[in-house]
PDB file of N, CA and C in Angstrom:
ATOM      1  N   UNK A   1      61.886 -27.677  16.236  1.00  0.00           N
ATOM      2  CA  UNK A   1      60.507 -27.845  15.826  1.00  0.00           C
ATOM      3  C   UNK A   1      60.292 -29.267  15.311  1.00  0.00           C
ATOM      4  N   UNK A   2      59.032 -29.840  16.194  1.00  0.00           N
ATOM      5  CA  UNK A   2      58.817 -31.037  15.535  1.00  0.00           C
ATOM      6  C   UNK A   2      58.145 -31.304  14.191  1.00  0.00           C
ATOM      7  N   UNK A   3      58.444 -31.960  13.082  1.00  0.00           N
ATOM      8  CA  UNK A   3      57.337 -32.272  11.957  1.00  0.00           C
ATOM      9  C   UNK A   3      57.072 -33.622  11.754  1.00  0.00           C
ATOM     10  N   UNK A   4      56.128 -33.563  11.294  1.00  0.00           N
ATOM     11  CA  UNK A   4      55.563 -35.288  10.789  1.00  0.00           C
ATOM     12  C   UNK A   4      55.963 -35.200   9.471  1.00  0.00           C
ATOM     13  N   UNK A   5      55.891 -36.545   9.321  1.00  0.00           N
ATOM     14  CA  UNK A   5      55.736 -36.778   7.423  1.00  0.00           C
ATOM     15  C   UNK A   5      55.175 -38.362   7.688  1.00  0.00           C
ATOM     16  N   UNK A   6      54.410 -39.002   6.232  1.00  0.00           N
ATOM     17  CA  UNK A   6      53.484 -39.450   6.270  1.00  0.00           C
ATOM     18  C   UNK A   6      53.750 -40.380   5.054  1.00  0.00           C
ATOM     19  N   UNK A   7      54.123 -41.755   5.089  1.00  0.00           N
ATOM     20  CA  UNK A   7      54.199 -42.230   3.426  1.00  0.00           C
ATOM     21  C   UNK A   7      53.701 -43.480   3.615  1.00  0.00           C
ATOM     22  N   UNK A   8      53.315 -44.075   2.346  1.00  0.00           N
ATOM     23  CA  UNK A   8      52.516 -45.322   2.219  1.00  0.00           C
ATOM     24  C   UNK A   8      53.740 -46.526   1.628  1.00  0.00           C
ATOM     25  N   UNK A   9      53.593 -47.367   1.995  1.00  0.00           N
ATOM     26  CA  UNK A   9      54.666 -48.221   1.642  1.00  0.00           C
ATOM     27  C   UNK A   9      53.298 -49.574   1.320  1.00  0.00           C
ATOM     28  N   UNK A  10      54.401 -50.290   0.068  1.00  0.00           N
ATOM     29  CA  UNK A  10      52.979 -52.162  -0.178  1.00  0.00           C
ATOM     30  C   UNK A  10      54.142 -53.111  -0.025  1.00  0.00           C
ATOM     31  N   UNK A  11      53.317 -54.370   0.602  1.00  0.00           N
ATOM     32  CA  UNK A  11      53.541 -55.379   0.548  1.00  0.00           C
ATOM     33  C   UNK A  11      52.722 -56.001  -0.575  1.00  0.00           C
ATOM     34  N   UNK A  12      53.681 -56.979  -1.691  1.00  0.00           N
ATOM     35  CA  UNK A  12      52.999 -57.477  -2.817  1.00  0.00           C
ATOM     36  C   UNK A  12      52.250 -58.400  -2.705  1.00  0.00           C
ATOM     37  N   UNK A  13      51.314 -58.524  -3.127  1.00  0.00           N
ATOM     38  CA  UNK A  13      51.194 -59.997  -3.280  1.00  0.00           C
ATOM     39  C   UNK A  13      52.041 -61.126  -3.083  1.00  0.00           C
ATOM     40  N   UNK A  14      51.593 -62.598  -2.040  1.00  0.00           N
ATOM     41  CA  UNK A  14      52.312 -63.053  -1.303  1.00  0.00           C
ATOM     42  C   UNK A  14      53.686 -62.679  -0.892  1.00  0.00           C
ATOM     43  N   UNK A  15      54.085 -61.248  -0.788  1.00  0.00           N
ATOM     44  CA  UNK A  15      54.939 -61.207  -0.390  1.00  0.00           C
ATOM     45  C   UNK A  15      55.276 -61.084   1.614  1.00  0.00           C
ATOM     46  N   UNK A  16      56.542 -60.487   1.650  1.00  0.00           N
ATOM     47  CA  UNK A  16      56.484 -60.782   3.437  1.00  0.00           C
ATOM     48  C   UNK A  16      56.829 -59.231   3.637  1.00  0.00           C
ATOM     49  N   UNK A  17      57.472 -58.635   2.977  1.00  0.00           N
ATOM     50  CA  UNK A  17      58.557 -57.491   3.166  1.00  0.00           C
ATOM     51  C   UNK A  17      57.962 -56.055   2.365  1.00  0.00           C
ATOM     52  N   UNK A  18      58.174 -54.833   2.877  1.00  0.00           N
ATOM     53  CA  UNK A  18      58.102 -53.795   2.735  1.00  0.00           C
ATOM     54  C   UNK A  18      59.180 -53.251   1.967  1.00  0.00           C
ATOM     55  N   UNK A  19      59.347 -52.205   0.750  1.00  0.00           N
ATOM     56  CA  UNK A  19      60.642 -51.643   0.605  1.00  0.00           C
ATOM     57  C   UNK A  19      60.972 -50.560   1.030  1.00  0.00           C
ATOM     58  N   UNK A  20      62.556 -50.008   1.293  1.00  0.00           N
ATOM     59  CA  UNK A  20      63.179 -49.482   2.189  1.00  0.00           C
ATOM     60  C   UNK A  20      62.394 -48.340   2.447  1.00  0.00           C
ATOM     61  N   UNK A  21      62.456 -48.435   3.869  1.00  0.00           N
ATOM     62  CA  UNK A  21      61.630 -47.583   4.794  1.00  0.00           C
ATOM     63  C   UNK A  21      62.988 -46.649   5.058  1.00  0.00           C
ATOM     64  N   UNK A  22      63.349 -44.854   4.404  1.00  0.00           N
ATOM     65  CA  UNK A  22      63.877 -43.956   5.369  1.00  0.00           C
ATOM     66  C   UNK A  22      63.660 -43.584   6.593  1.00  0.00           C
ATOM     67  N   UNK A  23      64.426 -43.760   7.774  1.00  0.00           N
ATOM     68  CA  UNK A  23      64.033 -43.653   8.546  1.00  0.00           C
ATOM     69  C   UNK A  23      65.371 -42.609   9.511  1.00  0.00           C
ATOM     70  N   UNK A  24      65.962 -41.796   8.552  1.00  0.00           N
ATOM     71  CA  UNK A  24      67.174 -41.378   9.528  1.00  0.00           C
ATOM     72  C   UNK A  24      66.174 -39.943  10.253  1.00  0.00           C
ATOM     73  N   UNK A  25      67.093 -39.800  11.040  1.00  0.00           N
ATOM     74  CA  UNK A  25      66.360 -38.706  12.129  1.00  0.00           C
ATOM     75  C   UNK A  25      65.409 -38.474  12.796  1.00  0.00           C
ATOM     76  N   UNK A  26      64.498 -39.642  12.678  1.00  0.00           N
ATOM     77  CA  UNK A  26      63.310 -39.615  13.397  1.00  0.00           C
ATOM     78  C   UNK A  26      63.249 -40.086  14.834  1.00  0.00           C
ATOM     79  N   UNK A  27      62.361 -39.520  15.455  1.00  0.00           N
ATOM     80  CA  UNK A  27      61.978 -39.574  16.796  1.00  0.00           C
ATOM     81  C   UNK A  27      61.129 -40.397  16.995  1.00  0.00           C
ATOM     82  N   UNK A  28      60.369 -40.961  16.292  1.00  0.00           N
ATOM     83  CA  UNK A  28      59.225 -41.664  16.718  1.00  0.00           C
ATOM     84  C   UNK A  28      58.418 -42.151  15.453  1.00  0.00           C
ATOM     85  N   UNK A  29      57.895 -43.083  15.023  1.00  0.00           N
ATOM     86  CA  UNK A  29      57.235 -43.815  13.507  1.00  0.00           C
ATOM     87  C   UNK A  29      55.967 -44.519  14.345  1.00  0.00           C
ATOM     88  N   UNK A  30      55.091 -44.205  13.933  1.00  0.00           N
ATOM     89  CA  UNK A  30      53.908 -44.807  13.695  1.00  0.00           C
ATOM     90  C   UNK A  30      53.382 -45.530  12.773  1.00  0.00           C
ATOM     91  N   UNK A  31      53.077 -47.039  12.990  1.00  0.00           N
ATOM     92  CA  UNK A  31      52.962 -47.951  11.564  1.00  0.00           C
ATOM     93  C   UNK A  31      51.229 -48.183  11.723  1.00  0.00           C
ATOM     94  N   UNK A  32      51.222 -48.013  10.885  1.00  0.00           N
ATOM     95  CA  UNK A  32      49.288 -48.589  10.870  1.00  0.00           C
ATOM     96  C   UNK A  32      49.234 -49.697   9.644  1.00  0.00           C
ATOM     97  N   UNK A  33      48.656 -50.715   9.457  1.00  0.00           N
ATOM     98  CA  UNK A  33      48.830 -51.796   8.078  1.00  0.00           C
ATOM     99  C   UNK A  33      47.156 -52.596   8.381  1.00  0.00           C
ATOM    100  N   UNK A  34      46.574 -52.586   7.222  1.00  0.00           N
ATOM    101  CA  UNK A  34      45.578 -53.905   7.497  1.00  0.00           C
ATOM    102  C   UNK A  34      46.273 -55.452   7.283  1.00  0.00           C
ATOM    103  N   UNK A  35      46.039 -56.387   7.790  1.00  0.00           N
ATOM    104  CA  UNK A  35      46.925 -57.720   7.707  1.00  0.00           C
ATOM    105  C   UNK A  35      45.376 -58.705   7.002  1.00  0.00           C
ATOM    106  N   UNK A  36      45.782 -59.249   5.643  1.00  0.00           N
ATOM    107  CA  UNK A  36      45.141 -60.477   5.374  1.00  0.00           C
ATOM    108  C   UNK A  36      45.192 -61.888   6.189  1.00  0.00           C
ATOM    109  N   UNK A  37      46.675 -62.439   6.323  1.00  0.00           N
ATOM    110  CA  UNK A  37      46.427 -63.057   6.877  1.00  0.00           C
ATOM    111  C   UNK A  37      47.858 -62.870   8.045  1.00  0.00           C
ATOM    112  N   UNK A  38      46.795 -63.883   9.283  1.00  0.00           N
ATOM    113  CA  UNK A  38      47.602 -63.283  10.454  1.00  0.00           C
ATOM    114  C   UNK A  38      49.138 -63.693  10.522  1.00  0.00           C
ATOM    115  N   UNK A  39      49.789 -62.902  11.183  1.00  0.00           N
ATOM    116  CA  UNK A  39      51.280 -63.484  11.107  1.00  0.00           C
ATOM    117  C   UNK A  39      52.067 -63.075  12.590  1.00  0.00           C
ATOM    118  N   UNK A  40      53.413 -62.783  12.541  1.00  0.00           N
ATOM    119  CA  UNK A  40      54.141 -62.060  13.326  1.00  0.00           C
ATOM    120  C   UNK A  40      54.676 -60.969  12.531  1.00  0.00           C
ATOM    121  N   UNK A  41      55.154 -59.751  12.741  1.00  0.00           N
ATOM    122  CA  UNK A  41      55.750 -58.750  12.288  1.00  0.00           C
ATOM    123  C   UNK A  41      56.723 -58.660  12.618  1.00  0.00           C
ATOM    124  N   UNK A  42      57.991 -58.192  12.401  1.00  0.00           N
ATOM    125  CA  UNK A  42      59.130 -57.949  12.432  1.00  0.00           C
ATOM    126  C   UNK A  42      59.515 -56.533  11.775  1.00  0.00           C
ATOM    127  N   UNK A  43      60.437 -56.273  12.535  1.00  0.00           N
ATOM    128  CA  UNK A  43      61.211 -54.969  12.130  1.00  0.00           C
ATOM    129  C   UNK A  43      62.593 -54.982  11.637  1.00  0.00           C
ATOM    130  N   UNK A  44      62.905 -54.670  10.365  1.00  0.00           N
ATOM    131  CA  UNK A  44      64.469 -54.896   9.862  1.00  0.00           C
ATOM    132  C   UNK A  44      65.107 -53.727  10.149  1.00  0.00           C
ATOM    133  N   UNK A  45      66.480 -53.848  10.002  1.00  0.00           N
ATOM    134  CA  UNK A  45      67.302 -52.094  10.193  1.00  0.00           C
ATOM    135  C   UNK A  45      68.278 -52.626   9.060  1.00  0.00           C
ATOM    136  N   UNK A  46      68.653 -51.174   8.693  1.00  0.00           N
ATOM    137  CA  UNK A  46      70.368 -51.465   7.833  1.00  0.00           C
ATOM    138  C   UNK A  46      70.672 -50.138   7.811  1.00  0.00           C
ATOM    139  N   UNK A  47      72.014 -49.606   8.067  1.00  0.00           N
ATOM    140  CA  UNK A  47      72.871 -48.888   7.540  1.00  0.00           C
ATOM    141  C   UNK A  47      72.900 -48.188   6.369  1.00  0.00           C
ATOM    142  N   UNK A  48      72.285 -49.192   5.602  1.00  0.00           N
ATOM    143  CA  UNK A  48      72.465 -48.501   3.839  1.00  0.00           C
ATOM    144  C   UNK A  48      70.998 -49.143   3.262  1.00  0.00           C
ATOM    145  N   UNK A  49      70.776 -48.630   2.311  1.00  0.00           N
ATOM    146  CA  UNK A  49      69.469 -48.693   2.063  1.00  0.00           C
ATOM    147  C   UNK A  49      69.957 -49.983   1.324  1.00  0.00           C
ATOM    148  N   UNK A  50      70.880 -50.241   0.799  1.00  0.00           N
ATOM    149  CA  UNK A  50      71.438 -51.770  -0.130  1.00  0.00           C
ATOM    150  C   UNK A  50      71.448 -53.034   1.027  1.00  0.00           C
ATOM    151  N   UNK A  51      71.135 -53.270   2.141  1.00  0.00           N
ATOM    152  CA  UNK A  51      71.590 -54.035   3.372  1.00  0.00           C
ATOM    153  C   UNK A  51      73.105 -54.144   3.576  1.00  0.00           C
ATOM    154  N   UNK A  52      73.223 -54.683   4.347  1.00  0.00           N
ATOM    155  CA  UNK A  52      72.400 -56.028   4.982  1.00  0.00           C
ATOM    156  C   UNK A  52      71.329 -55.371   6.374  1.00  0.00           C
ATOM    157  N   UNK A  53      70.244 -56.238   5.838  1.00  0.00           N
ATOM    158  CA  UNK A  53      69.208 -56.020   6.479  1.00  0.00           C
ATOM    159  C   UNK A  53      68.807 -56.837   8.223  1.00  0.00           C
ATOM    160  N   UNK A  54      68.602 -56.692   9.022  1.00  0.00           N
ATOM    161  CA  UNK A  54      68.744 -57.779  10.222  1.00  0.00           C
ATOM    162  C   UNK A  54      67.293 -57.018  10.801  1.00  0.00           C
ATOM    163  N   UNK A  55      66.937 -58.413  11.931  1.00  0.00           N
ATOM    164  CA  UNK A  55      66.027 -57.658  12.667  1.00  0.00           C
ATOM    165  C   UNK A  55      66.119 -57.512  14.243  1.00  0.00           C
ATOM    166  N   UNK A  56      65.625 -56.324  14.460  1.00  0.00           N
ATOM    167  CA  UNK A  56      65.521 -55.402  15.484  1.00  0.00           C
ATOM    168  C   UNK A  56      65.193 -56.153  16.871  1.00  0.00           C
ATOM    169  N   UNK A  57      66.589 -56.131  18.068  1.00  0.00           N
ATOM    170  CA  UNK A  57      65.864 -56.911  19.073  1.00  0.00           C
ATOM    171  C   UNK A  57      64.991 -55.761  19.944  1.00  0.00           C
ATOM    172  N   UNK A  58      64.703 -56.496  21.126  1.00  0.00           N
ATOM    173  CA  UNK A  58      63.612 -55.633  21.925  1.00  0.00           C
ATOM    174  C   UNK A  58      64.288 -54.838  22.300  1.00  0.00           C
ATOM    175  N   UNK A  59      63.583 -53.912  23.280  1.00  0.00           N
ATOM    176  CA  UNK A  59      64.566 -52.718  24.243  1.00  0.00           C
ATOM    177  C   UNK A  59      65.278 -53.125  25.148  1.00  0.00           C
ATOM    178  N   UNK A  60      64.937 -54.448  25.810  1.00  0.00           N
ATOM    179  CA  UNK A  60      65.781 -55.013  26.848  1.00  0.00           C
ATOM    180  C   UNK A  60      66.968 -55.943  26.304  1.00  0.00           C
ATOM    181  N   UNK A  61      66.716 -56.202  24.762  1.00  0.00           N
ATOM    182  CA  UNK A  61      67.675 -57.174  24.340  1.00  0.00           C
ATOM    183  C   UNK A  61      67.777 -58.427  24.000  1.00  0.00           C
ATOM    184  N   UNK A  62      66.270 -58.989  24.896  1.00  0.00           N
ATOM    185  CA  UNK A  62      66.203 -60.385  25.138  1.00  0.00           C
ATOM    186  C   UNK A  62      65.590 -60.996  24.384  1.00  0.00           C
ATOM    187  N   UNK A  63      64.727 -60.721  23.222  1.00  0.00           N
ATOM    188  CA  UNK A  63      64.232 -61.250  21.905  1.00  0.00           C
ATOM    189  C   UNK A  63      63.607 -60.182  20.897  1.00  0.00           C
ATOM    190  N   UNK A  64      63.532 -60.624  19.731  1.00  0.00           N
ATOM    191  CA  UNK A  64      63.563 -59.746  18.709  1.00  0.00           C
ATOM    192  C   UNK A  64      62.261 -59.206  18.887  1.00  0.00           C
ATOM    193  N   UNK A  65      62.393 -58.154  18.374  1.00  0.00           N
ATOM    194  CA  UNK A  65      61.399 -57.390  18.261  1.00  0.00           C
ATOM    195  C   UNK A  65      60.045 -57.785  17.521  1.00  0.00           C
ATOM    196  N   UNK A  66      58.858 -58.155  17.946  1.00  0.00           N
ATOM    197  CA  UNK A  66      57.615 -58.857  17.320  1.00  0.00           C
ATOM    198  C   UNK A  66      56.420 -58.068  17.376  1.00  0.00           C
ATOM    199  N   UNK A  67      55.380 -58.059  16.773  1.00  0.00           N
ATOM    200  CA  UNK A  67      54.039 -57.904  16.898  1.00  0.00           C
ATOM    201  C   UNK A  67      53.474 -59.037  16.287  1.00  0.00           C
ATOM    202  N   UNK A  68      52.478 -59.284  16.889  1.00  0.00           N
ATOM    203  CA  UNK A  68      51.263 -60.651  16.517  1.00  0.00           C
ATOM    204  C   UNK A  68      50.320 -60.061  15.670  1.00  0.00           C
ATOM    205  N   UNK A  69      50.098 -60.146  14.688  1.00  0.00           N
ATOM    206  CA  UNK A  69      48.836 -59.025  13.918  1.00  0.00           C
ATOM    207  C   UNK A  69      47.863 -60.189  13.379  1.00  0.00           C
ATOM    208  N   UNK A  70      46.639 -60.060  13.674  1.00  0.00           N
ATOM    209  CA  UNK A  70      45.424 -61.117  13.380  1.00  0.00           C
ATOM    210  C   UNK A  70      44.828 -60.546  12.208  1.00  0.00           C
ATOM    211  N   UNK A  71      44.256 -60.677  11.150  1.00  0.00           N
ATOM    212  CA  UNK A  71      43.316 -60.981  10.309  1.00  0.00           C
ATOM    213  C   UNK A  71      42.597 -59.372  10.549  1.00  0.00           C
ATOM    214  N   UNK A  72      43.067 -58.487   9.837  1.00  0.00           N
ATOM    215  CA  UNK A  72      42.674 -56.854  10.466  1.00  0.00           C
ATOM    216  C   UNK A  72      43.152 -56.372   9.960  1.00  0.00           C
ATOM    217  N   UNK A  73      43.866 -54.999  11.203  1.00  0.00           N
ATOM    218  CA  UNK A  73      44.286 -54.006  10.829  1.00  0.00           C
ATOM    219  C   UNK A  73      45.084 -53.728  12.786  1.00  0.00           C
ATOM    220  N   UNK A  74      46.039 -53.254  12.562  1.00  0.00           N
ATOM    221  CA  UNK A  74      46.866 -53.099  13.933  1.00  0.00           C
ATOM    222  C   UNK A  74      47.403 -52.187  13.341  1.00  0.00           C
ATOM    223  N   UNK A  75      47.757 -51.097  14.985  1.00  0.00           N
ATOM    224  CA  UNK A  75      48.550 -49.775  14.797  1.00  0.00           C
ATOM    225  C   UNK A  75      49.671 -50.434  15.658  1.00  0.00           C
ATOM    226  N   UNK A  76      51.192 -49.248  15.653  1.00  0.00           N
ATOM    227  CA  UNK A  76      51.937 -49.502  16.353  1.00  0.00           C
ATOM    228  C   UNK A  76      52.909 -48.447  16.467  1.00  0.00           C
ATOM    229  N   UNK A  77      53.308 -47.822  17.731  1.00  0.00           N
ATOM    230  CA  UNK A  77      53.920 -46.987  17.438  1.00  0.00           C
ATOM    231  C   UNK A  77      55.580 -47.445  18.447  1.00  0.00           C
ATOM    232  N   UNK A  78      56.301 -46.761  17.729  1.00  0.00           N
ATOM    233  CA  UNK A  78      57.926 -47.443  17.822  1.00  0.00           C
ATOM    234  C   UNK A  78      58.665 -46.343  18.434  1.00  0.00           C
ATOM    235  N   UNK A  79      58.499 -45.522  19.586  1.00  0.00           N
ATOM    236  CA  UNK A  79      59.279 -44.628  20.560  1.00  0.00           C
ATOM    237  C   UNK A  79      60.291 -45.235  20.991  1.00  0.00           C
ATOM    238  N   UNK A  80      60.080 -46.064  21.263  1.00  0.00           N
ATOM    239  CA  UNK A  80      60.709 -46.641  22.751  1.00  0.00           C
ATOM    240  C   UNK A  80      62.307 -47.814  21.688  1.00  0.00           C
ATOM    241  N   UNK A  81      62.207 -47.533  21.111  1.00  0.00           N
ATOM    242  CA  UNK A  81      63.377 -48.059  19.797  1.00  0.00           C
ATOM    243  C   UNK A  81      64.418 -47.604  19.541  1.00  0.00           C
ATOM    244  N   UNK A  82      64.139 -46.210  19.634  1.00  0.00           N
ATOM    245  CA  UNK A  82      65.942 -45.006  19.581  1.00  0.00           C
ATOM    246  C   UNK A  82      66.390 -45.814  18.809  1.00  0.00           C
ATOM    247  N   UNK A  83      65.982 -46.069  17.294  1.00  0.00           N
ATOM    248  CA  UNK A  83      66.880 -46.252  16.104  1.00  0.00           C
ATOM    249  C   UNK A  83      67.551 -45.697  15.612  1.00  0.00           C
ATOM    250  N   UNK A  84      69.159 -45.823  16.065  1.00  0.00           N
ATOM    251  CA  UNK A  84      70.048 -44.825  15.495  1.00  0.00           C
ATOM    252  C   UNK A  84      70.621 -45.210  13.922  1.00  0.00           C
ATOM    253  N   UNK A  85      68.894 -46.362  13.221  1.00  0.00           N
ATOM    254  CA  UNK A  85      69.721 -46.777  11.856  1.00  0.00           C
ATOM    255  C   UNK A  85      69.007 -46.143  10.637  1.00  0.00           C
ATOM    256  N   UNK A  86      69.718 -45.599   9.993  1.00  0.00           N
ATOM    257  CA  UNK A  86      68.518 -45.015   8.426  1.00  0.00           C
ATOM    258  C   UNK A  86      67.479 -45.928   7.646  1.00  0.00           C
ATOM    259  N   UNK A  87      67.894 -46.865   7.387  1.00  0.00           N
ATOM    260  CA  UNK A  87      66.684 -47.497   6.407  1.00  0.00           C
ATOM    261  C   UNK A  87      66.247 -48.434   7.186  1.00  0.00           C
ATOM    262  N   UNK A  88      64.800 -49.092   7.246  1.00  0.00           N
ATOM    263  CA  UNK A  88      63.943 -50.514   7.567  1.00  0.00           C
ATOM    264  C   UNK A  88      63.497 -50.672   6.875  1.00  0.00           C
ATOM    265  N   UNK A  89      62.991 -52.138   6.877  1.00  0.00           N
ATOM    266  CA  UNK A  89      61.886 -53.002   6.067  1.00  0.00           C
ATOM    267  C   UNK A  89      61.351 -53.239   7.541  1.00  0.00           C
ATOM    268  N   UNK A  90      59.450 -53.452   6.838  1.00  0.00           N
ATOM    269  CA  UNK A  90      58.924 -54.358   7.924  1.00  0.00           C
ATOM    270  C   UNK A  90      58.464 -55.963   7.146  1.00  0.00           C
ATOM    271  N   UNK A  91      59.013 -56.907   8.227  1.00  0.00           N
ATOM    272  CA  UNK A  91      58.536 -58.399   7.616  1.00  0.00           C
ATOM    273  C   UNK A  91      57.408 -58.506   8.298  1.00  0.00           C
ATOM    274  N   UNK A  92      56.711 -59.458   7.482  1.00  0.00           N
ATOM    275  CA  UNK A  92      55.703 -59.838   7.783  1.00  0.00           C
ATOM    276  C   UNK A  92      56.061 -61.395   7.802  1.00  0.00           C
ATOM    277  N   UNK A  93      55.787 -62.419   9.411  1.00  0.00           N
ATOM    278  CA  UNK A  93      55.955 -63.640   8.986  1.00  0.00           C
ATOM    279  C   UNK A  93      55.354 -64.420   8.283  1.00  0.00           C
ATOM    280  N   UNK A  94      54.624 -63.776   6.857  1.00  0.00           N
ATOM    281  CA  UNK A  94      53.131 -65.254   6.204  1.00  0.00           C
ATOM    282  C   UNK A  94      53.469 -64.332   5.509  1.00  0.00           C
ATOM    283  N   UNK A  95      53.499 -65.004   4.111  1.00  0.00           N
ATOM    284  CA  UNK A  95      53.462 -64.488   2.694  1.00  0.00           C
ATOM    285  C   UNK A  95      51.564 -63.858   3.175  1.00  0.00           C
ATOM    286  N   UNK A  96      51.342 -62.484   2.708  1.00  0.00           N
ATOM    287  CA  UNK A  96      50.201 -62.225   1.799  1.00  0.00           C
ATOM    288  C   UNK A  96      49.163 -62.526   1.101  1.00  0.00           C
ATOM    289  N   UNK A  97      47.975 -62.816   1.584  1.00  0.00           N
ATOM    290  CA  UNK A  97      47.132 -63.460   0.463  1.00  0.00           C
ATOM    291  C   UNK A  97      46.347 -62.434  -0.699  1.00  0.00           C
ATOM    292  N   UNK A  98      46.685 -60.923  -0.223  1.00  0.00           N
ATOM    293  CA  UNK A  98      46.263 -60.089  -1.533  1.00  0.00           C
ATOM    294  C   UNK A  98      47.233 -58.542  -0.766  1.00  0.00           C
ATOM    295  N   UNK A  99      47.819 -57.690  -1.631  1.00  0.00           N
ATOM    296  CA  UNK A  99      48.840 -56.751  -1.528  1.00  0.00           C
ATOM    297  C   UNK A  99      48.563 -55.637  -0.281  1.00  0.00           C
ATOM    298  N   UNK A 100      48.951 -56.056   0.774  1.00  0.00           N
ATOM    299  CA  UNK A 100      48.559 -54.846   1.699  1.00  0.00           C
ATOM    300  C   UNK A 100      49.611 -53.459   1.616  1.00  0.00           C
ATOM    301  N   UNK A 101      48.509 -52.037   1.959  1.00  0.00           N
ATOM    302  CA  UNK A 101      49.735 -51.082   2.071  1.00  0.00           C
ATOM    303  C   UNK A 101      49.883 -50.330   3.461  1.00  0.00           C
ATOM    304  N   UNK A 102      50.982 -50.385   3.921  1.00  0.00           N
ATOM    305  CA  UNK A 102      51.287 -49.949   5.185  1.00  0.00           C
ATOM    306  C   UNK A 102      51.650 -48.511   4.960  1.00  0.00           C
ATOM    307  N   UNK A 103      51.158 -47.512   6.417  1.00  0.00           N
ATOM    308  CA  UNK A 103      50.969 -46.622   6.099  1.00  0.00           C
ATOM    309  C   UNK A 103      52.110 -46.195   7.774  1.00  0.00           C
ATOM    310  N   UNK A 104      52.776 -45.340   6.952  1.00  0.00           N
ATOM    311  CA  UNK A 104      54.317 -44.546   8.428  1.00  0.00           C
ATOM    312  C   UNK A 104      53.839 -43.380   8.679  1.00  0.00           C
ATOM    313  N   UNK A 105      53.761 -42.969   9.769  1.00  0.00           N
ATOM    314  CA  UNK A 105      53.821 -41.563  10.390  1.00  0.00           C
ATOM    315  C   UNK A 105      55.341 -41.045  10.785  1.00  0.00           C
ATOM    316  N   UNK A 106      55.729 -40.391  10.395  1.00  0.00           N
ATOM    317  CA  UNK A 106      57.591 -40.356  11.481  1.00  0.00           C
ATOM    318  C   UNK A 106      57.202 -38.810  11.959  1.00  0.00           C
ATOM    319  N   UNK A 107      58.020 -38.206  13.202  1.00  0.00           N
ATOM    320  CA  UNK A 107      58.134 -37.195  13.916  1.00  0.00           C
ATOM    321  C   UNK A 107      59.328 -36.744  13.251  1.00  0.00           C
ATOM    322  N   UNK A 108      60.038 -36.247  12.832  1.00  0.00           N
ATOM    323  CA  UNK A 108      60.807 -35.509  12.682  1.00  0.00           C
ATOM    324  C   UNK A 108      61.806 -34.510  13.564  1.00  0.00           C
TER     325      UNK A 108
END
């Protein structure tokens, strides 16, 4: 049986980074975030919720894993990832100009 679960995670003020995102057993995460100012996104993984933290290349291998997010709000959903790692952060490449909170869907 599939379940969702649903949690809100913040980025601080000028900050770049999310804190540790659980992510063991899931099938599928849905990120939704409004972005102040625009950046690139990134996806971290680690083993242990203590790091070391790295980021996530693509599915083919050939560069890291990115989203472009403009001055908004962007969804994104992460199937196609088969993260076999428990904890993430998401970076944001631009410090913050006021505290956004990102919001996870996971499948279970």
């Amino acid at each position: 049986m599939v379940r969702t679960r649903f949690d809100t995670y913040t980025v601080a003020l000028s900050g770049t980074t999310t804190p540790v995102i659980p992510i063991y057993g899931t099938l599928a995460i849905g990120l939704q975030f409004p972005v102040v100012t625009s950046c690139q996104a990134f996806l971290q993984v680690a083993v242990q919720s203590g790091g070391p933290y790295s980021r996530v290349l693509g599915v083919d291998g050939s560069a890291q894993f990115a989203m472009t997010v403009g001055a908004g709000s962007i969804s994104a959903i992460l199937s196609d990832l088969k993260l076999p790692f428990s904890h993430a952060k998401v970076e944001l490449g631009v410090a913050q100009a006021a505290i956004r909170s990102l919001q996870i869907t996971y499948k279970l």
